[in-house]
Protein backbone atom coordinates (compact mmCIF):
# COMPACT_ATOMS: atom_id res chain seq x y z
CA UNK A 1 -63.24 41.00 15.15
CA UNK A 2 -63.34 40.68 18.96
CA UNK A 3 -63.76 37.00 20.61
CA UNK A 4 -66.89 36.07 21.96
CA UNK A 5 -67.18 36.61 25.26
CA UNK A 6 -65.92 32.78 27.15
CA UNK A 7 -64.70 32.32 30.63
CA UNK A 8 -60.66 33.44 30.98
CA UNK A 9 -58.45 30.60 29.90
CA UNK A 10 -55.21 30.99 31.38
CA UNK A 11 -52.05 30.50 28.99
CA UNK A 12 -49.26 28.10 30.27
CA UNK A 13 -46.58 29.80 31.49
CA UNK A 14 -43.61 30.68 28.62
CA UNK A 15 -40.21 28.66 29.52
CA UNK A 16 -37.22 29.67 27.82
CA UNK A 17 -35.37 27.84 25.05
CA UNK A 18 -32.46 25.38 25.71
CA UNK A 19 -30.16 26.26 25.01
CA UNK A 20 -26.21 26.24 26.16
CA UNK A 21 -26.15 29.33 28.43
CA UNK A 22 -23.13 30.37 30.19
CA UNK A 23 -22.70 31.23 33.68
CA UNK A 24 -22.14 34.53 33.67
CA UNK A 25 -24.70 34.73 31.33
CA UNK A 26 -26.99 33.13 33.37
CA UNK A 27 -25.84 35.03 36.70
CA UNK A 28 -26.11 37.97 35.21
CA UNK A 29 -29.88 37.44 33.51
CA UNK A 30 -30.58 36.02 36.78
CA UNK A 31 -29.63 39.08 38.71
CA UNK A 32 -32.00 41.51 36.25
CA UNK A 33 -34.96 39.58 36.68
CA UNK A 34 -34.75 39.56 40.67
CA UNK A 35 -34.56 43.27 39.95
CA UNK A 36 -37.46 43.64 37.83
CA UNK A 37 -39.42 40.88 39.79
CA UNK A 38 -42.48 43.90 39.95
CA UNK A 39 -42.29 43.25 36.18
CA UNK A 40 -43.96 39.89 36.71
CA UNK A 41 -47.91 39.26 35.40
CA UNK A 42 -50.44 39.38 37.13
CA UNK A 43 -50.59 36.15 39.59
CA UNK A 44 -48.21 33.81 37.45
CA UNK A 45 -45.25 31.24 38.51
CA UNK A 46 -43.35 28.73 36.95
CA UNK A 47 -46.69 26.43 37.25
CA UNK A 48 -49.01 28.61 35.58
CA UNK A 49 -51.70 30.76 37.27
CA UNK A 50 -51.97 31.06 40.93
CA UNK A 51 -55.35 31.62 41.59
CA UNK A 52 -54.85 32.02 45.29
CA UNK A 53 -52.72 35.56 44.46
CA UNK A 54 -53.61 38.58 45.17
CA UNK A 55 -53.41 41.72 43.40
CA UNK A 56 -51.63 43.46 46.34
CA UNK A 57 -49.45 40.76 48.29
CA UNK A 58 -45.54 41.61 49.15
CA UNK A 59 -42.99 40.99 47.06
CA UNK A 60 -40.85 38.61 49.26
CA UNK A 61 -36.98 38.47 48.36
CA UNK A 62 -35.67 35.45 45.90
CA UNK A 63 -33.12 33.60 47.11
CA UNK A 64 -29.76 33.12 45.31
CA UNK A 65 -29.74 30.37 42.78
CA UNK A 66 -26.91 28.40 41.49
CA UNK A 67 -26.27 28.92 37.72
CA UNK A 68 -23.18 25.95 37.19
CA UNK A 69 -24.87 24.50 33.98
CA UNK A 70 -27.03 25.39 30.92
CA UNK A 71 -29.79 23.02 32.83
CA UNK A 72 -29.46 25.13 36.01
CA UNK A 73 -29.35 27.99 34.61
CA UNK A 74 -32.78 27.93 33.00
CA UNK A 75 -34.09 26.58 35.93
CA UNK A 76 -32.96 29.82 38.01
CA UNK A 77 -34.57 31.78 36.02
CA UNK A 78 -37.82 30.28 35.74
CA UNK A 79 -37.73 29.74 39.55
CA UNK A 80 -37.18 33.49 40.00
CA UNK A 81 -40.90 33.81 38.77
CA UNK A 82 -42.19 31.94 42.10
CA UNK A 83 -42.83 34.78 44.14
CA UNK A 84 -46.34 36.15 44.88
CA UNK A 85 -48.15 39.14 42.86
CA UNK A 86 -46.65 42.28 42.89
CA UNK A 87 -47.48 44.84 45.77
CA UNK A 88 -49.65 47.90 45.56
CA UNK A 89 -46.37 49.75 44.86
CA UNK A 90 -46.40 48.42 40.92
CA UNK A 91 -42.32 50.16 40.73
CA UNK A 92 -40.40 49.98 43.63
CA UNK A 93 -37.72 52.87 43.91
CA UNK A 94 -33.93 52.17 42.88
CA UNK A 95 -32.90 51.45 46.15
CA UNK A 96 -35.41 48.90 47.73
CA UNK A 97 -34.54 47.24 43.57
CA UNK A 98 -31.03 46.70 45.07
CA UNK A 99 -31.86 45.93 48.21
CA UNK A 100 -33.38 42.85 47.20
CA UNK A 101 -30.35 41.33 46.12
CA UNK A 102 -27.66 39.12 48.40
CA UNK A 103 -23.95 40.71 49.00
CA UNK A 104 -23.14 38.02 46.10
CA UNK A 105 -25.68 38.80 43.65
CA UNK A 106 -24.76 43.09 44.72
CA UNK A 107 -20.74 42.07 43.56
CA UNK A 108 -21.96 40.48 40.27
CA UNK A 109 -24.09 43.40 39.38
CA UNK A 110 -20.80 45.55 40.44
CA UNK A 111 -18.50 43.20 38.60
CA UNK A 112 -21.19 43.87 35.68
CA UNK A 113 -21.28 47.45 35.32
CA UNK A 114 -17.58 47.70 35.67
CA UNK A 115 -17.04 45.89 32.56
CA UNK A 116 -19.58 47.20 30.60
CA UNK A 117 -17.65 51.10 31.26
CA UNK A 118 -14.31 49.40 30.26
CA UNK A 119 -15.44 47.71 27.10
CA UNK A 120 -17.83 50.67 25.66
CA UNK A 121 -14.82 53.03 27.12
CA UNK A 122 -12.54 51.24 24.40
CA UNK A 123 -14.91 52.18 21.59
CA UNK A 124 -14.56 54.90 19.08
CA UNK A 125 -17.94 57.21 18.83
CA UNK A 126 -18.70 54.97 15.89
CA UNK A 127 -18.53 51.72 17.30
CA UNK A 128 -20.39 53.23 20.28
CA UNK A 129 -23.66 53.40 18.23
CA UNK A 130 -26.80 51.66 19.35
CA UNK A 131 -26.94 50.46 16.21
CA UNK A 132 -23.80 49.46 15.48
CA UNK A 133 -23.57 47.59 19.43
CA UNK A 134 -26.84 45.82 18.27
CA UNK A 135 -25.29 44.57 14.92
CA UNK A 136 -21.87 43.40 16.58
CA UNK A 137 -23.98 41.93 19.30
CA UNK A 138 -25.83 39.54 17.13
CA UNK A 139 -22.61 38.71 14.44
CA UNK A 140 -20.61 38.14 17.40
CA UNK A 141 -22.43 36.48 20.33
CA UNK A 142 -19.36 35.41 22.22
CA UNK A 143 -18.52 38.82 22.98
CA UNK A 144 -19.07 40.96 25.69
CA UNK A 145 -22.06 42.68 23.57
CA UNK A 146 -23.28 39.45 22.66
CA UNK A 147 -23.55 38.00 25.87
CA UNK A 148 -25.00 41.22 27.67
CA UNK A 149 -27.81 40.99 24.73
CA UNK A 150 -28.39 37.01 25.68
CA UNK A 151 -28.69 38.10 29.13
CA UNK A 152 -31.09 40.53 29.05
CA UNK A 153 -33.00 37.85 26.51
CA UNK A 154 -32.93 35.35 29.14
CA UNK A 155 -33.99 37.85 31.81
CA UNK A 156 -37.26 39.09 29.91
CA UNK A 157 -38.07 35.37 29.38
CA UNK A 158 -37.88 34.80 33.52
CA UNK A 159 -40.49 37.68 33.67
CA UNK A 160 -42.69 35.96 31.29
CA UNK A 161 -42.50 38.45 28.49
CA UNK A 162 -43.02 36.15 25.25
CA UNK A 163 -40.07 35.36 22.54
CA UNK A 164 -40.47 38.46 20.31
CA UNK A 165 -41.19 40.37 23.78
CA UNK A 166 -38.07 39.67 25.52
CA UNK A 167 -35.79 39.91 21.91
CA UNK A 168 -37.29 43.40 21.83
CA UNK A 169 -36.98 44.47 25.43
CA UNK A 170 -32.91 43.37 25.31
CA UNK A 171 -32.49 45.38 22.05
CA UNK A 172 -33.78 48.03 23.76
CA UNK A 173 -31.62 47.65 27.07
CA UNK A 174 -28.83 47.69 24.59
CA UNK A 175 -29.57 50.68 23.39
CA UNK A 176 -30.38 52.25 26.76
CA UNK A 177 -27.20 51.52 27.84
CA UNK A 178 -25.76 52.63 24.87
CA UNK A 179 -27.56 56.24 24.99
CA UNK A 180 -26.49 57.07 28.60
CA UNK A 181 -23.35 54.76 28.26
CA UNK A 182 -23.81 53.18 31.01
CA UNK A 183 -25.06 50.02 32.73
CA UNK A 184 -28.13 50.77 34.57
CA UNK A 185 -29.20 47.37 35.64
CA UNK A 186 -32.25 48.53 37.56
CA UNK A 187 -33.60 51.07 35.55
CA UNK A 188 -36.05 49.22 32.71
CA UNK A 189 -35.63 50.54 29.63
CA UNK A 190 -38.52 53.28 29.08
CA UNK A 191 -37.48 55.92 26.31
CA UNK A 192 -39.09 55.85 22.99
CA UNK A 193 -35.83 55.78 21.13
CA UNK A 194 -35.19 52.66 23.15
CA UNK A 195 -37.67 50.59 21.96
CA UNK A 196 -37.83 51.93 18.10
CA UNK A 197 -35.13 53.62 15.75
CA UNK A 198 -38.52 55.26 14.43
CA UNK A 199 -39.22 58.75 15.20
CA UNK A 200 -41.66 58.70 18.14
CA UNK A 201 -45.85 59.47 16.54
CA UNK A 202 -47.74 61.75 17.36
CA UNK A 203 -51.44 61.14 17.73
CA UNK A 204 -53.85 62.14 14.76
CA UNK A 205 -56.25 64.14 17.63
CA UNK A 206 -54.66 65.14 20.77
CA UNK A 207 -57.39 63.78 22.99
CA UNK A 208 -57.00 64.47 26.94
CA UNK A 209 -57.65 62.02 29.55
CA UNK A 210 -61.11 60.30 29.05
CA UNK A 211 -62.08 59.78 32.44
CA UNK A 212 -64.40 56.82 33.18
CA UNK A 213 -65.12 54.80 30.02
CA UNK A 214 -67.78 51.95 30.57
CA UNK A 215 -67.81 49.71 27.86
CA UNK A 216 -71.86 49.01 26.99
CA UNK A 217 -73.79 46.54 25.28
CA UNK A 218 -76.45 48.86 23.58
CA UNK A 219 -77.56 51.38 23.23
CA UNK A 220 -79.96 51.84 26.11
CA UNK A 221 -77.12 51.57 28.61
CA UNK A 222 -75.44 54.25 26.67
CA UNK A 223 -78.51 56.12 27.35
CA UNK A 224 -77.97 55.59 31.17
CA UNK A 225 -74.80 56.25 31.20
CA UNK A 226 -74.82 59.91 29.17
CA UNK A 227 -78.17 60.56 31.72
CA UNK A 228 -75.35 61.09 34.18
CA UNK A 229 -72.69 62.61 32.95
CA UNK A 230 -70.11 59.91 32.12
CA UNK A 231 -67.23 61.15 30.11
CA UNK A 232 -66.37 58.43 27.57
CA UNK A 233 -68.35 55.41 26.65
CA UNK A 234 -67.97 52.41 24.22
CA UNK A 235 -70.91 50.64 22.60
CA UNK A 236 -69.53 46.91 22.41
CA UNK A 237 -72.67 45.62 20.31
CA UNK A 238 -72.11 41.58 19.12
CA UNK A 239 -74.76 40.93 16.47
CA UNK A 240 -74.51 39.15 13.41
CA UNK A 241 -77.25 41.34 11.98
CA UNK A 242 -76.24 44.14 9.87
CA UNK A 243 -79.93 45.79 10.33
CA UNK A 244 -79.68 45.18 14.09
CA UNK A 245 -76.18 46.67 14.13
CA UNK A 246 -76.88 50.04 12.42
CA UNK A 247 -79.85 50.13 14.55
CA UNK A 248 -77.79 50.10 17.68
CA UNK A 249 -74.88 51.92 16.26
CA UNK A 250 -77.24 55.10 15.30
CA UNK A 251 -79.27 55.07 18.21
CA UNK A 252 -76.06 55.51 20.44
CA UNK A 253 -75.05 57.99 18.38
CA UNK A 254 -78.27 59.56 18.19
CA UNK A 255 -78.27 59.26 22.90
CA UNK A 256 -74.75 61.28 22.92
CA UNK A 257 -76.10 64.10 20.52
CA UNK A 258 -76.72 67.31 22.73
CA UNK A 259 -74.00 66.25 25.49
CA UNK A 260 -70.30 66.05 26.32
CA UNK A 261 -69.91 62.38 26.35
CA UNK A 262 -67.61 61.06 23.62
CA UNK A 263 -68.81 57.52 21.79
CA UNK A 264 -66.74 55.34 20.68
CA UNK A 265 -68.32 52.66 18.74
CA UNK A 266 -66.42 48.54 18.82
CA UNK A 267 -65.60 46.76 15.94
CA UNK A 268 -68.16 48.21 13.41
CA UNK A 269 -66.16 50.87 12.00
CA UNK A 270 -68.59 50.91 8.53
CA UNK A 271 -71.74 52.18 10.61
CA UNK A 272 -69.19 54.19 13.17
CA UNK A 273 -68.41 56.28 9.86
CA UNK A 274 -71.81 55.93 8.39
CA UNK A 275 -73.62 57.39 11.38
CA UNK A 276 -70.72 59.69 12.69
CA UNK A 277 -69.43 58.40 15.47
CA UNK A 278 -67.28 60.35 17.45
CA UNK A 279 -64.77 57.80 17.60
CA UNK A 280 -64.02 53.48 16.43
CA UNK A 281 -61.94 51.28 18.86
CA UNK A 282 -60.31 48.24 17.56
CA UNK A 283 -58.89 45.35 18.52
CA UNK A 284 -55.14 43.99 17.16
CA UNK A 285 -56.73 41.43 15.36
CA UNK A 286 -58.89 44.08 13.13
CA UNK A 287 -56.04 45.64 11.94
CA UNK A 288 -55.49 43.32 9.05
CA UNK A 289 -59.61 43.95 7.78
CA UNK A 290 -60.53 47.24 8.70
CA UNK A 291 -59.28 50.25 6.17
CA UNK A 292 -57.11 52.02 8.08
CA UNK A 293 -56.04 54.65 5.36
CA UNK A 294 -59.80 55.51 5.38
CA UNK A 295 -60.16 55.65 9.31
CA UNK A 296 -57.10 57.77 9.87
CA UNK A 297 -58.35 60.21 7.24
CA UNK A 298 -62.33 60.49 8.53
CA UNK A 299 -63.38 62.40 11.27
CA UNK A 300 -63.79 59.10 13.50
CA UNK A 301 -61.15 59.79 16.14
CA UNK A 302 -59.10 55.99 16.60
CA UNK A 303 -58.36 54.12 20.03
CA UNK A 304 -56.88 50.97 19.53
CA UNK A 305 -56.61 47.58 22.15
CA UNK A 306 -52.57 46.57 23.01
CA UNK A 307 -51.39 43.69 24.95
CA UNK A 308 -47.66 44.86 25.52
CA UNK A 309 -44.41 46.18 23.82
CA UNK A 310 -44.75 44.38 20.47
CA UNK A 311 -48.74 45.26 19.79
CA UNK A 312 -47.78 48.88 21.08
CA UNK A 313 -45.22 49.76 19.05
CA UNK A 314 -47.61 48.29 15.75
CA UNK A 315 -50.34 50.45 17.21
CA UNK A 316 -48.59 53.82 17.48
CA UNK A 317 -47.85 53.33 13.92
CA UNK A 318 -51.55 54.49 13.22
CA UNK A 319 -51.12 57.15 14.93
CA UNK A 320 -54.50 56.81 17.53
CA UNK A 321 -56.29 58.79 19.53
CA UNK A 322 -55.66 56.61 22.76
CA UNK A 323 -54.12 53.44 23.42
CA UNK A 324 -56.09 50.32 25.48
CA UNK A 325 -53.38 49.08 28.15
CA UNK A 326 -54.57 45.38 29.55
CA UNK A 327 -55.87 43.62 30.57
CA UNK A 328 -54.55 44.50 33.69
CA UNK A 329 -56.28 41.95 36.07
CA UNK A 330 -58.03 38.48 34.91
CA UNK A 331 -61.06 39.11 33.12
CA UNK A 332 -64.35 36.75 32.30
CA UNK A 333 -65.44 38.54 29.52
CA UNK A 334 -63.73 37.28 26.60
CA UNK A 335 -61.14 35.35 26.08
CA UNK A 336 -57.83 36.86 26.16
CA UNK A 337 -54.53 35.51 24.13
CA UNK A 338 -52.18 37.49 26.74
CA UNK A 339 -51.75 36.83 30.35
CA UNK A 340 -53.01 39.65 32.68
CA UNK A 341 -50.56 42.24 32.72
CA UNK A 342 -50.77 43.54 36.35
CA UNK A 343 -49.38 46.96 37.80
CA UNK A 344 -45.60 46.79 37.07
CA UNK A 345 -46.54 46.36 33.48
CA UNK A 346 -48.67 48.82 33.05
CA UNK A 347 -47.05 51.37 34.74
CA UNK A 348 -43.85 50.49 31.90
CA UNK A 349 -46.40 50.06 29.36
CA UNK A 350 -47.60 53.91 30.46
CA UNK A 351 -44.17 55.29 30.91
CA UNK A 352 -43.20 54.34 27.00
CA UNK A 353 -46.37 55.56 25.69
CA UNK A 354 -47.12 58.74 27.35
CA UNK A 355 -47.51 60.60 24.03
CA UNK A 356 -50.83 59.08 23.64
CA UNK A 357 -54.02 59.43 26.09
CA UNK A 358 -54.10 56.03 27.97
CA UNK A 359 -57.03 53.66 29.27
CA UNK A 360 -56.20 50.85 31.74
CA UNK A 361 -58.55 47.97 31.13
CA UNK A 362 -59.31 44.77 31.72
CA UNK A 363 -60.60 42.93 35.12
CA UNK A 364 -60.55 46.65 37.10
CA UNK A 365 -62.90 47.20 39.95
CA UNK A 366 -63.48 50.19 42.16
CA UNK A 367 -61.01 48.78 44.74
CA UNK A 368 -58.56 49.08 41.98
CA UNK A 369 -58.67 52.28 40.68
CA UNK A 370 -56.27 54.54 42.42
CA UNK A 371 -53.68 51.90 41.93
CA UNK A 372 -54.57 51.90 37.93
CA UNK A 373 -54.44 55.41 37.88
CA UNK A 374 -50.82 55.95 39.58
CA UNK A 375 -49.94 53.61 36.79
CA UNK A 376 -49.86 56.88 34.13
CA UNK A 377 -53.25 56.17 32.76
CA UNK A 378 -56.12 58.95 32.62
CA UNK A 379 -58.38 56.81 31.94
CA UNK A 380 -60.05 53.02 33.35
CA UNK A 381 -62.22 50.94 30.95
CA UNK A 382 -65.13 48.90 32.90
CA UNK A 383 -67.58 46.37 31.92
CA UNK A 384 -68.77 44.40 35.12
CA UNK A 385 -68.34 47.21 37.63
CA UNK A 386 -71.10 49.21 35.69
CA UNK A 387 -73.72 46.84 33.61
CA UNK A 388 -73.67 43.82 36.67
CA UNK A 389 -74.27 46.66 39.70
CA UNK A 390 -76.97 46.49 41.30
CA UNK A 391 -76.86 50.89 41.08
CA UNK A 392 -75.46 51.35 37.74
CA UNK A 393 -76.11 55.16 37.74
CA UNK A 394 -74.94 55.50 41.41
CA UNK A 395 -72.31 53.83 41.04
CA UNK A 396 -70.72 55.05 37.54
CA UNK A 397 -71.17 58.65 39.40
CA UNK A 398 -69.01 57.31 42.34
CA UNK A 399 -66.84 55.58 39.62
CA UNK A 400 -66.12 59.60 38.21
CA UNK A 401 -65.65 60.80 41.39
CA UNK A 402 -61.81 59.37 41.09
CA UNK A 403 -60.88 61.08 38.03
């Protein structure tokens, strides 16, 4: 079931494992995370949380960092997460990637490349596998493949993507590379067959873009909210009551009846069923109690909360409706396991997943919204920006006015 909604407790920041790291390894690593720095969470340095940065502050260049021991080494690439927020631009274009690095760091990336055409150029077509580069990579890590798959490890660990994060994400550069056989050093991995050796789902209902999607806490404010026209809404009721929740549950249902406003119902996916719902959202942590067989085969149409790579790739094995994206910016409303995202993420998150109808959520206010949307989501979840404004109707008709 959901947490109960506490005040956002910040995570301390991941640091990567010590161990003996060569320098080429390390310059290498070093030189993909400067690239990727828009890849950073939302507001986070080697220290933790910043809470003096801002969503939209410039990306200022990282200096070059010396990388002559193991000790050093980790300590470049945690210090390439001290730079500010990413800017409003959440993927910065090939060339301003490159132009971030020195003439130095430019030659090592050169150097790079260069060997990575010579050694997959003296492969035969089996060898040359994805697969088969993977397998040698982790048998032999002394090797060239070996050492390219540490350093894109190390590299997703200087972003702050967690262990089983960053062990997925240099798979997947492996197999990038691999696929177009070439080294693209700035371009993040972002095909499906990247990421998975699974064939790529497809939804169980092709839903289109939802549009707003205020999350409400009964069902009066659903009420409000299908008064106006609003797309897509989510009853988030937190009772312990079973009476009280079927109460709330059917009355919601019972406010959407007669109008084009889809309702998803949180957590209670018994009375969702029960009172025919259009649709159940879950968290990651319901996936383990919920019946899943019996969702996917009812009429309830599935969206389903992720928190990055890993929890995405679980969550398109149900095959859902849409896919929650966050949270994108710090949130108050419950306490979240997962740093905030921010923009680069998302927009990779989007990219991967663009098979599925999206919703960006978590933390977003109106301010926010066309930055969230040129993410690759068609649709923004809100709590606060509807149920604490002053104008809730006003405003959630100025909120639809983006989409």
């Amino acid at each position: 079931m959901s947490l109960p909604s506490t005040p956002h407790q910040p995570q301390q920041p991941h640091q990567p494992h010590h161990r003996p790291v060569s320098p080429p390894v390390a310059a290498h690593a070093r030189v993909l995370a400067q690239l990727h720095q828009h890849l950073l969470p939302f507001g986070w340095g080697p220290n933790g949380l910043n809470p003096l940065a801002h969503a939209f502050s410039p990306l200022p260049a990282v200096s070059a960092l010396s990388a002559d021991s193991a000790h050093s080494a980790h300590s470049a690439l945690s210090a390439l997460c001290a730079v500010s927020t990413p800017s409003l631009d959440p993927e910065p274009t090939h060339q301003a990637r490159l132009a971030l690095l020195s003439k130095h760091d430019q030659t090592i990336l050169e150097h790079w490349q260069a060997d990575f055409e010579h050694h997959f150029a003296s492969l035969s077509p089996a060898q040359a596998l994805p697969s088969e580069l993977l397998h040698h990579a982790h048998q032999e890590p002394a090797s060239f493949w070996g050492q390219m798959l540490e350093s894109c490890r190390l590299a997703a660990l200087a972003l702050f993507f967690e262990d089983d994060e960053a062990q997925l994400i240099a798979a997947a550069w492996i197999r990038s590379s691999s696929r177009r056989g070439r080294l693209l050093a700035a371009s993040w991995p972002q095909a499906w067959e990247d990421f998975s050796t699974a064939l790529a789902p497809t939804p169980n209902h092709a839903l289109p873009a939802l549009g707003l999607y205020p999350v409400l806490p009964d069902a009066q404010w659903v009420q409000r909210m299908v008064d106006v026209g609003v797309p897509t809404v989510q009853l988030r009721f937190k009772s312990e009551d079973p009476k009280a929740i079927v109460r709330e549950v059917r009355a919601a249902v019972r406010a959407v009846q007669s109008s084009q406003t889809r309702l998803f119902i949180n957590d209670h996916w018994e009375q969702a069923m029960g009172e025919g719902a259009y649709g159940l959202h879950l968290g990651q942590e319901d996936f383990g109690l919920a019946p899943m067989e019996k969702i996917r085969q009812s009429k309830c149409v599935l969206g389903l909360s992720t928190h990055g790579y890993v929890e995405m790739l679980k969550a398109a094995q149900h095959a859902p409706g849409y896919l929650a994206l966050g949270a994108v910016f710090p949130t108050t409303l419950k306490q979240m396991k997962t740093k905030p995202q921010g923009l680069g993420r998302l927009r990779a998150y989007a990219s991967l997943m663009k098979s599925f109808s999206l919703v960006g959520i978590g933390g977003i206010d109106e301010s926010q919204f066309k930055a969230v949307q040129a993410c690759g989501v068609g649709s923004i979840a809100v709590v606060r920006a509807i149920v604490a404004h002053t104008e809730p109707e006003l405003q959630a008709q100025r909120l639809m006015s983006y989409f």
